[in-house]
Protein backbone atom coordinates (compact mmCIF):
# COMPACT_ATOMS: atom_id res chain seq x y z
CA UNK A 1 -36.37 188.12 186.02
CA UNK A 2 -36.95 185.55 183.73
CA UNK A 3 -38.87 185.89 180.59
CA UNK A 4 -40.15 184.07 178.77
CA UNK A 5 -40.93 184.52 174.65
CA UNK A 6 -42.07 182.49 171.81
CA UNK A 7 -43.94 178.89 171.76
CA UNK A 8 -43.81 177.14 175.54
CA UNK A 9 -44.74 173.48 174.01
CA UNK A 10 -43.88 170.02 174.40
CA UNK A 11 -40.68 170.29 172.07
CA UNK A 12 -39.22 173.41 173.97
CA UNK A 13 -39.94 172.69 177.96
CA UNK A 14 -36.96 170.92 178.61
CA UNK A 15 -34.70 173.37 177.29
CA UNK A 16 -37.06 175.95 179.24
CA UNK A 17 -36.70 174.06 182.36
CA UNK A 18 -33.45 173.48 182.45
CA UNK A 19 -32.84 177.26 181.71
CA UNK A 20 -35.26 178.26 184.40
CA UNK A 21 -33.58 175.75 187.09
CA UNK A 22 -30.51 177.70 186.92
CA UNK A 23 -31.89 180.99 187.37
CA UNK A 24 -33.59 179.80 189.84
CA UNK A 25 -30.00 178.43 191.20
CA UNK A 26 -28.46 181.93 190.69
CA UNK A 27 -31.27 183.60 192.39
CA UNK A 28 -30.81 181.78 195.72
CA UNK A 29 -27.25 182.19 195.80
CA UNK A 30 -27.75 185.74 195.25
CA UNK A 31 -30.79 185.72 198.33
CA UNK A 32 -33.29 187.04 195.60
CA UNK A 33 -36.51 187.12 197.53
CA UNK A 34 -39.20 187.18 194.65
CA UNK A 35 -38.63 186.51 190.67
CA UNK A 36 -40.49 187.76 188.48
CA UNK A 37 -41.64 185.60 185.51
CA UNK A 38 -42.46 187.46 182.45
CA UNK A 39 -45.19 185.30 180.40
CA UNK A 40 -45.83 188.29 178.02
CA UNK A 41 -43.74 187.22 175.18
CA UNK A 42 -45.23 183.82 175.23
CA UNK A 43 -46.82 182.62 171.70
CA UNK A 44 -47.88 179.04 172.37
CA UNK A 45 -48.58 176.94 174.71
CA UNK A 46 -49.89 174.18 176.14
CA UNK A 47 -49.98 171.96 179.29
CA UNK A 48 -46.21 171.37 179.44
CA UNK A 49 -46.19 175.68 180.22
CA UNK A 50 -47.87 174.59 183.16
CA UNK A 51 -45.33 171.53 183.86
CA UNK A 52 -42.58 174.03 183.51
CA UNK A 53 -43.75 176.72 185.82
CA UNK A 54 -45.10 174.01 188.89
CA UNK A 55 -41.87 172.66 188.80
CA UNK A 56 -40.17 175.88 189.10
CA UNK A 57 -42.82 176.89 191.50
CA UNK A 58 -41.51 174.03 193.60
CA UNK A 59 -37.64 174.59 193.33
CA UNK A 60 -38.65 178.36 194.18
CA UNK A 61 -40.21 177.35 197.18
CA UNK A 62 -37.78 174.96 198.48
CA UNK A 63 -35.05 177.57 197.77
CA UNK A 64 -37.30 180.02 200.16
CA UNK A 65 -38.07 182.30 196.57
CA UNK A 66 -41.70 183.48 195.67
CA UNK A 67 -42.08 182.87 191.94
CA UNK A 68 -44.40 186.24 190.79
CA UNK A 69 -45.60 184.66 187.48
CA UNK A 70 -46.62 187.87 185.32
CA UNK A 71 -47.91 188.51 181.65
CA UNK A 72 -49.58 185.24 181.25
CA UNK A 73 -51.66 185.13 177.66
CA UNK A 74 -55.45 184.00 178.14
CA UNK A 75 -54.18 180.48 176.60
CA UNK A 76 -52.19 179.64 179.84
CA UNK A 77 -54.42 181.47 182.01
CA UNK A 78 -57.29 179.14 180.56
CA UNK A 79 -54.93 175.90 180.86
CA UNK A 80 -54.51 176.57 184.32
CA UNK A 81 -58.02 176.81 185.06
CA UNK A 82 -58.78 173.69 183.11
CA UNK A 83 -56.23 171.64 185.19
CA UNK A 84 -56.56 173.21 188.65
CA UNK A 85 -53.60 174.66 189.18
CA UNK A 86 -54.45 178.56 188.94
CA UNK A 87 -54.05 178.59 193.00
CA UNK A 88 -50.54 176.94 192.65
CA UNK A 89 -49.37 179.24 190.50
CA UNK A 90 -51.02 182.31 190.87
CA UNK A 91 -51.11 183.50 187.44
CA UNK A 92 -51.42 187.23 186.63
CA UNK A 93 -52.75 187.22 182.97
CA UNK A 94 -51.45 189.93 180.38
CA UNK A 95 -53.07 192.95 180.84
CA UNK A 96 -52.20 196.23 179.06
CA UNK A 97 -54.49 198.55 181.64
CA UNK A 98 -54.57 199.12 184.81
CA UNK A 99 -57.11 197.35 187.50
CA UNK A 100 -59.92 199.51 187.91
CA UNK A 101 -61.09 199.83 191.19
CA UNK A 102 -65.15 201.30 190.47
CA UNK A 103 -66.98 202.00 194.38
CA UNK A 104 -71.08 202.48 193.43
């Protein structure tokens, strides 16, 4: 799993990136079919959250990995949307209840 806490800006997505990338590496060598990425923890972000997790998104998929993005706050959520990309990533935004499934 990777999680992720704290701002996801400009000034932290290369570190994040890079930090991802080999997880990423690990989890192929290990044939990890899915990881998880935990979003909860986030604080901030902006569009280079979304930079991080497409390119991620496309290491995963070259590497034959889903990438289950999870916990996302309504700010990346909300980016996403803005810019299109909800589809690519599939974005499961933070929720603290469960789905309720109401037949009328």
């Amino acid at each position: 799993m990777l999680t992720l806490s704290g701002p996801l800006t400009q000034l932290e997505a290369p570190r994040v990136l890079r930090e991802g990338e080999a997880q990423l590496g690990q989890a192929r060598g290990a044939g990890v079919a899915t990881l998880r990425v935990d979003c909860a923890g986030l604080s901030q972000v902006d569009s280079s959250a979304l930079a991080v997790l497409l390119s991620w998104q496309r290491t995963a998929q070259a590497a034959g990995i889903a990438l289950d993005i999870a916990g996302a706050p309504q700010a990346l959520s909300n980016l996403a949307t803005l810019y299109g990309v909800e589809s690519l990533l599939a974005i499961a935004p933070a929720s603290s209840a469960a789905p309720h499934h109401t037949r009328h």
